[in-house]
C-alpha atoms as a PDB file:
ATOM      1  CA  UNK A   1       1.314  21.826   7.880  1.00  0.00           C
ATOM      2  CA  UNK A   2      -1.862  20.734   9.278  1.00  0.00           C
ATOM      3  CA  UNK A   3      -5.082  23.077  10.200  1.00  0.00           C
ATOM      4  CA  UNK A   4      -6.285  23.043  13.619  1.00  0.00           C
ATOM      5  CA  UNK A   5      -9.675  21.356  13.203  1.00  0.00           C
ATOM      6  CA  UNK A   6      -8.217  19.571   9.535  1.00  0.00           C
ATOM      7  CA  UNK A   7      -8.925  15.596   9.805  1.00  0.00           C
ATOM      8  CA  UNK A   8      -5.675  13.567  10.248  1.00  0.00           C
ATOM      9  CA  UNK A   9      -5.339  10.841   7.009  1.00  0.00           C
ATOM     10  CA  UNK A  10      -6.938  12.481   4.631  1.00  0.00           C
ATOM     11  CA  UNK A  11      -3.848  11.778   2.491  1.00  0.00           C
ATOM     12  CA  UNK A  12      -4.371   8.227   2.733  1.00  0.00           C
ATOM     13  CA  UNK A  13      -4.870   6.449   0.063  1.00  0.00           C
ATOM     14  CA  UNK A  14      -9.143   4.879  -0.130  1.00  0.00           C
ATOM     15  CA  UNK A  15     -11.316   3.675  -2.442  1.00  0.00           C
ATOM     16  CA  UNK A  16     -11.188   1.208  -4.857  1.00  0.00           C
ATOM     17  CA  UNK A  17     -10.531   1.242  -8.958  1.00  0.00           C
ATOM     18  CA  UNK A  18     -10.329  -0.613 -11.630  1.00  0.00           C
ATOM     19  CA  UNK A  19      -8.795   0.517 -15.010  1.00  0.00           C
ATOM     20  CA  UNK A  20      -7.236  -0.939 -18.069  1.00  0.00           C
ATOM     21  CA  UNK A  21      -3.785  -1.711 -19.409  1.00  0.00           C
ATOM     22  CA  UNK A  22      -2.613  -0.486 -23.093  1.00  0.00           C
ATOM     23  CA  UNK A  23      -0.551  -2.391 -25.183  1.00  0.00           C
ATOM     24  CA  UNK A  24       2.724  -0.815 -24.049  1.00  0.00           C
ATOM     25  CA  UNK A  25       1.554  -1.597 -20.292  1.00  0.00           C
ATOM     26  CA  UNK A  26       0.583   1.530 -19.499  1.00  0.00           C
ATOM     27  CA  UNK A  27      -2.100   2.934 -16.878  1.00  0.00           C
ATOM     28  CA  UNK A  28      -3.865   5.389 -15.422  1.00  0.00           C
ATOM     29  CA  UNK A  29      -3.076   5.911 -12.004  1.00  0.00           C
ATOM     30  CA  UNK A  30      -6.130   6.950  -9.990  1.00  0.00           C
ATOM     31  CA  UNK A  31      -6.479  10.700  -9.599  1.00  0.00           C
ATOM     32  CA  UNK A  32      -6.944  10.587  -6.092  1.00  0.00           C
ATOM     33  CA  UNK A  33      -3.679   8.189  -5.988  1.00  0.00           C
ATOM     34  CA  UNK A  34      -1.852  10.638  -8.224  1.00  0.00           C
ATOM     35  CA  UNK A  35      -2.957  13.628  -5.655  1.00  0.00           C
ATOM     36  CA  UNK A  36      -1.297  11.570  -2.498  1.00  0.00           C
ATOM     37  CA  UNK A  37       2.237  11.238  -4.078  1.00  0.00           C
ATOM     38  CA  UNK A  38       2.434  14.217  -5.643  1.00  0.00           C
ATOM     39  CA  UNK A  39       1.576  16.289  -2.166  1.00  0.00           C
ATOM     40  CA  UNK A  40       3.933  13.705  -0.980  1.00  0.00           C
ATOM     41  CA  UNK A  41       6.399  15.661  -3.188  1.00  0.00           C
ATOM     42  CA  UNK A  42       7.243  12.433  -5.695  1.00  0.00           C
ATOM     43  CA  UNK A  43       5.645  12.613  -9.424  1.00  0.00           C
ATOM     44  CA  UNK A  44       5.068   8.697  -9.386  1.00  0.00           C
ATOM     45  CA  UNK A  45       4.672   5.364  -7.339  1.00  0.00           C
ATOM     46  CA  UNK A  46       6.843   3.298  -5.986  1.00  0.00           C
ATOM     47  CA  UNK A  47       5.875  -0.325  -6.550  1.00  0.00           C
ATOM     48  CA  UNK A  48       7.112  -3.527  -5.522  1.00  0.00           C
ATOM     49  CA  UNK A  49       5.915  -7.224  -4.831  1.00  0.00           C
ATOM     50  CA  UNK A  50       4.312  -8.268  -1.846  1.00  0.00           C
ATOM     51  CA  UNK A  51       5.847  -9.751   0.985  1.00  0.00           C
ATOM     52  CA  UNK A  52       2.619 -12.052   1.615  1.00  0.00           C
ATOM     53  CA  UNK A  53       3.355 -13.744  -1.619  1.00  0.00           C
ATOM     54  CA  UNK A  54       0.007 -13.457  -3.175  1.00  0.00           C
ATOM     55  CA  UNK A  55      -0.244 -12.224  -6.645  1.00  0.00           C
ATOM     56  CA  UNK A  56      -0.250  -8.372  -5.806  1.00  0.00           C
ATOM     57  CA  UNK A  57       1.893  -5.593  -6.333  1.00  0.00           C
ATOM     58  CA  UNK A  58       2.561  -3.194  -3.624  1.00  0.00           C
ATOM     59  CA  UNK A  59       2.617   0.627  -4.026  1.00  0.00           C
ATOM     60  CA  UNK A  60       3.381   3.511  -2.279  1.00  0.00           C
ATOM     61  CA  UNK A  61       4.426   6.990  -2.354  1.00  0.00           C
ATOM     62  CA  UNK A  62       7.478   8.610  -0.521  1.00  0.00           C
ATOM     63  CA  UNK A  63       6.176   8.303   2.828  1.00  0.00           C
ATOM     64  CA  UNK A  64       5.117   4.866   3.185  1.00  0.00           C
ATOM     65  CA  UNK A  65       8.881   4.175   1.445  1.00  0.00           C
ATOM     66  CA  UNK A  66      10.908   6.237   4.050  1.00  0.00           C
ATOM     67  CA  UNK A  67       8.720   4.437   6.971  1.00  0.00           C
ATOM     68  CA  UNK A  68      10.055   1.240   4.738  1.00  0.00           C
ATOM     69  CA  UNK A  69      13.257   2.584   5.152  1.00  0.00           C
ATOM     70  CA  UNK A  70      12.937   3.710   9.149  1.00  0.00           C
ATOM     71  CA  UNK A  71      11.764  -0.194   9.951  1.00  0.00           C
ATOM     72  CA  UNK A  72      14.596  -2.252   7.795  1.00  0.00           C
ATOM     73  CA  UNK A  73      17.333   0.391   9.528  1.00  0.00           C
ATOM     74  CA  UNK A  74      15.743  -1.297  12.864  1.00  0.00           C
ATOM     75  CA  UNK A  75      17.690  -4.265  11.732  1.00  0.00           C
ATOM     76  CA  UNK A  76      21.224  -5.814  12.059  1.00  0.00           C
ATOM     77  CA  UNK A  77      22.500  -4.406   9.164  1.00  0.00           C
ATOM     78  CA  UNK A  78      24.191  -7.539   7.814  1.00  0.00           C
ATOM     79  CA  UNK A  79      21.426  -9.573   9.130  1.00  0.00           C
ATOM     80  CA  UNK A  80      19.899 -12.374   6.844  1.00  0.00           C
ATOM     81  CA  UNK A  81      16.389 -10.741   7.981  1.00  0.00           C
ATOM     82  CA  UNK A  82      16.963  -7.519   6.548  1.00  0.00           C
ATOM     83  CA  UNK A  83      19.032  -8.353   3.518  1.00  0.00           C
ATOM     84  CA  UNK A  84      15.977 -10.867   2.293  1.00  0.00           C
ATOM     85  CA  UNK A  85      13.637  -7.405   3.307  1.00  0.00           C
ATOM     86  CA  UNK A  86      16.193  -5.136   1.358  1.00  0.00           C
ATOM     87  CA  UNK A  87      16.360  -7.554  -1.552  1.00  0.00           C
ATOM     88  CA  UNK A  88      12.576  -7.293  -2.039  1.00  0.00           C
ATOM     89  CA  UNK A  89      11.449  -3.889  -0.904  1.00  0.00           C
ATOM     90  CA  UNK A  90      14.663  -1.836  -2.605  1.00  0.00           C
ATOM     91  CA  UNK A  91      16.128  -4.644  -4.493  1.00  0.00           C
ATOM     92  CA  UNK A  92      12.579  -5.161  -6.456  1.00  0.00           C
ATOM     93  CA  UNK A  93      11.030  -1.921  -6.246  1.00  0.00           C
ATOM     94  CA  UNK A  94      10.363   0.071  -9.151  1.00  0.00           C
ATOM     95  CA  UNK A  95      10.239   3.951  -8.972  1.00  0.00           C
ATOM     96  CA  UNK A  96       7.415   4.571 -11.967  1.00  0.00           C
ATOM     97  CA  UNK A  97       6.924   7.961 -12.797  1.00  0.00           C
ATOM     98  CA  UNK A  98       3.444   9.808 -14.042  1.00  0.00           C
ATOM     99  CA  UNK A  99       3.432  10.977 -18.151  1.00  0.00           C
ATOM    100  CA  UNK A 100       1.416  13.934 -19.013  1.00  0.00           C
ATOM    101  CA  UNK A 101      -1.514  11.615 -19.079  1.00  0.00           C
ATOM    102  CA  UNK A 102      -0.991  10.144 -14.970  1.00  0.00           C
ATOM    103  CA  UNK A 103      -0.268   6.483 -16.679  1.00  0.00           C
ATOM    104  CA  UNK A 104       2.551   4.789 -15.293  1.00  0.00           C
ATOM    105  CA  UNK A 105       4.276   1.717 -17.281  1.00  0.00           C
ATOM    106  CA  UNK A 106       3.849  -1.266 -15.122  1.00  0.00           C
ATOM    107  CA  UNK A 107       7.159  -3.269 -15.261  1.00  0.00           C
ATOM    108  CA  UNK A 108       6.226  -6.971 -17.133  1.00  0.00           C
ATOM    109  CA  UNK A 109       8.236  -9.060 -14.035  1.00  0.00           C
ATOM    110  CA  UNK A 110       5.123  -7.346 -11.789  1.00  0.00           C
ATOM    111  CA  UNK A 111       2.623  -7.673 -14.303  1.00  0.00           C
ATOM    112  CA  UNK A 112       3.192 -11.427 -14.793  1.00  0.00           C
ATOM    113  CA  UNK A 113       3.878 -11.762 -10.680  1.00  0.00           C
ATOM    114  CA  UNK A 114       0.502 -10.580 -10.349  1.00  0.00           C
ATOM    115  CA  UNK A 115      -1.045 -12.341 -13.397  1.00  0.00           C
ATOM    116  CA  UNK A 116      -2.057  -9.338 -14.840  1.00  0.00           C
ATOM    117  CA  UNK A 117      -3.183  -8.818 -18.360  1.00  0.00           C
ATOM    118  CA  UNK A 118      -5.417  -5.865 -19.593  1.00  0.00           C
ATOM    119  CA  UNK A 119      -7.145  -4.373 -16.361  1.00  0.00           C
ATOM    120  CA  UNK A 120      -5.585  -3.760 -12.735  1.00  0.00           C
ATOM    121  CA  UNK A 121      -7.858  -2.922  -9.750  1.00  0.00           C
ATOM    122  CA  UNK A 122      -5.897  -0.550  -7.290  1.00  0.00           C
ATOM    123  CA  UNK A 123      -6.661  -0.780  -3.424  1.00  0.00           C
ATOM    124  CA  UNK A 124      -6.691   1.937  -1.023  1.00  0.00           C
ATOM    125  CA  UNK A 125      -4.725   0.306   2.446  1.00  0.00           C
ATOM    126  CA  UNK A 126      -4.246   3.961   3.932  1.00  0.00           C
ATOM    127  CA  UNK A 127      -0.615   4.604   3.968  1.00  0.00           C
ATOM    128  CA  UNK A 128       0.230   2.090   0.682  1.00  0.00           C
ATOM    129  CA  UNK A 129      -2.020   0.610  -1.948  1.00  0.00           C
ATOM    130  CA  UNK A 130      -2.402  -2.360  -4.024  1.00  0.00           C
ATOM    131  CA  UNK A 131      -2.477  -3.501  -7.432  1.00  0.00           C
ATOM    132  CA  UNK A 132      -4.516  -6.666  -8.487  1.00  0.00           C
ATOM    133  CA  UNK A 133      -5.414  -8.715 -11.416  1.00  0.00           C
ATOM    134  CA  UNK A 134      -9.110  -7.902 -10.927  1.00  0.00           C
ATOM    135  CA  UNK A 135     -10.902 -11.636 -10.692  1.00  0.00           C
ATOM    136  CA  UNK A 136      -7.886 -11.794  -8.209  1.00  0.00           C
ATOM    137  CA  UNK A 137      -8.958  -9.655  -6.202  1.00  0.00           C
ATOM    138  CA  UNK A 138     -12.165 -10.151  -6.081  1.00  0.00           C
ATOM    139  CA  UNK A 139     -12.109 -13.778  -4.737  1.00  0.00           C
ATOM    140  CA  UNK A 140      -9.168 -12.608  -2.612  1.00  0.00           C
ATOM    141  CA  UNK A 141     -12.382 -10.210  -1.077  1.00  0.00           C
ATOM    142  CA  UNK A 142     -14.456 -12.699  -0.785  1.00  0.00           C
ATOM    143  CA  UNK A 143     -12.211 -14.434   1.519  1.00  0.00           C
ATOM    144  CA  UNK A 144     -11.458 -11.527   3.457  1.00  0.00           C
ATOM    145  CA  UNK A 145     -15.423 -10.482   3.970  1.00  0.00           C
ATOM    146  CA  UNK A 146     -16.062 -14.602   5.554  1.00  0.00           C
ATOM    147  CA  UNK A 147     -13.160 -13.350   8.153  1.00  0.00           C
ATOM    148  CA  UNK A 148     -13.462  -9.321   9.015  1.00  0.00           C
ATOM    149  CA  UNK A 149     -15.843  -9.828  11.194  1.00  0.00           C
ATOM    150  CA  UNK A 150     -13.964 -11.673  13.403  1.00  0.00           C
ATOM    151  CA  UNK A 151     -11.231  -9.046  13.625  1.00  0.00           C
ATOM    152  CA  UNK A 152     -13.251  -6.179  14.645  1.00  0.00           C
ATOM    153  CA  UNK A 153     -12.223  -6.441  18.406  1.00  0.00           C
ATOM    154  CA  UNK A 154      -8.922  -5.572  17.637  1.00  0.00           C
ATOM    155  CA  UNK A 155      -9.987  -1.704  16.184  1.00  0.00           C
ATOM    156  CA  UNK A 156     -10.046   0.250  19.165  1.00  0.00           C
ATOM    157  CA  UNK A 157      -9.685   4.085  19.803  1.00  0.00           C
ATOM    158  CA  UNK A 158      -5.945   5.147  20.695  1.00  0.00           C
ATOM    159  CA  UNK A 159      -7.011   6.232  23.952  1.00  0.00           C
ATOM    160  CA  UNK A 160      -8.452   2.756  25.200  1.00  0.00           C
ATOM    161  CA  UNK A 161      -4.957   0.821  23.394  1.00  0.00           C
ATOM    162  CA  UNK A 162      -2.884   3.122  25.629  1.00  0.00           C
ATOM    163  CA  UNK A 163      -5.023   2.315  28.752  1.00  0.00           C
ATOM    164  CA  UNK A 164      -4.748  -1.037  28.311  1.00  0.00           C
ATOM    165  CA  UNK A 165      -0.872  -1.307  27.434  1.00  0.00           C
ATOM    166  CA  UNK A 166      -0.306   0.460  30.299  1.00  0.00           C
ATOM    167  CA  UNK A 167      -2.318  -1.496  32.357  1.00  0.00           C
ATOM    168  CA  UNK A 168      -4.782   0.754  33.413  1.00  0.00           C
ATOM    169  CA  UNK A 169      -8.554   0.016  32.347  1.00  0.00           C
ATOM    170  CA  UNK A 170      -9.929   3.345  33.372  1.00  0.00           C
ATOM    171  CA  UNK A 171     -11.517   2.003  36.005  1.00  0.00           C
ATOM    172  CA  UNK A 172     -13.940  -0.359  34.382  1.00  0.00           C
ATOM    173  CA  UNK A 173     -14.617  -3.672  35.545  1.00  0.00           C
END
């Protein structure tokens, strides 16, 4: 339960690391990571492949995987829609659980998905994370930094989204 005066999303998942694969495909899951899903209740990730079809794993921990869950129950359950969403986010996920050590054993079908070999670079999104090959990622970056700036008119406080979905400006003009 939360605190008073305790900052909402601390739990999410920031920062960015980059850490190598043994021979058995095993790796260290970042501590702060490890901390998430484990307060989440879950000794592990849940990984599966993107639905952007880039060369990325997804991950999560029990939360982001029941909000999964809460969006694909949204849909016709014999729809073609959700069963192509089921087949990929249930169908293809992989529930990986933490040794003594907080390695997990990435699965080879999302190793070579993601063309990883011997390092992976995990990416805080908040709620979910990623898991790149890191040259991958990096030029994948690159790309994203020529276009961010672009998108920072759509980050607006709660308060002023709410105004204007309702119509009302707050009286400015």
């Amino acid at each position: 339960k939360k605190k008073k005066n305790e900052v909402v999303g601390m739990e999410s998942f920031r920062g960015r690391y980059t850490n190598k694969i043994d021979a058995k495909g095993r790796v260290s899951v970042p501590a702060k990571f490890r901390a998430i899903t484990i307060g989440q209740g879950y000794n592990g990730i849940v990984c599966f492949p993107s639905l952007k079809g880039a060369s990325v794993i997804e991950g999560c921990g029990p939360e982001f995987s029941n909000l999964i869950e809460e969006m694909l129950a949204q849909l016709a359950p014999f729809s073609d829609e959700r069963e192509e969403l089921a087949m990929v986010l249930h169908g293809n996920a992989w529930e990986l659980m933490f040794d003594a050590d907080g390695r997990v054993v990435l699965p080879e079908e999302l190793r070579e998905r993601a063309g990883i070999t011997n390092e992976v670079t995990f990416v805080g999104m908040g709620q979910r994370f990623q898991i790149w090959e890191p040259a991958a990622y990096a030029a994948h970056y690159e790309q994203v930094m020529k276009k961010v700036g672009s998108l920072s008119d759509l980050l607006k406080p709660p308060a002023q989204m709410a105004r204007e979905r309702s119509g009302n400006d707050g009286g400015a003009s």
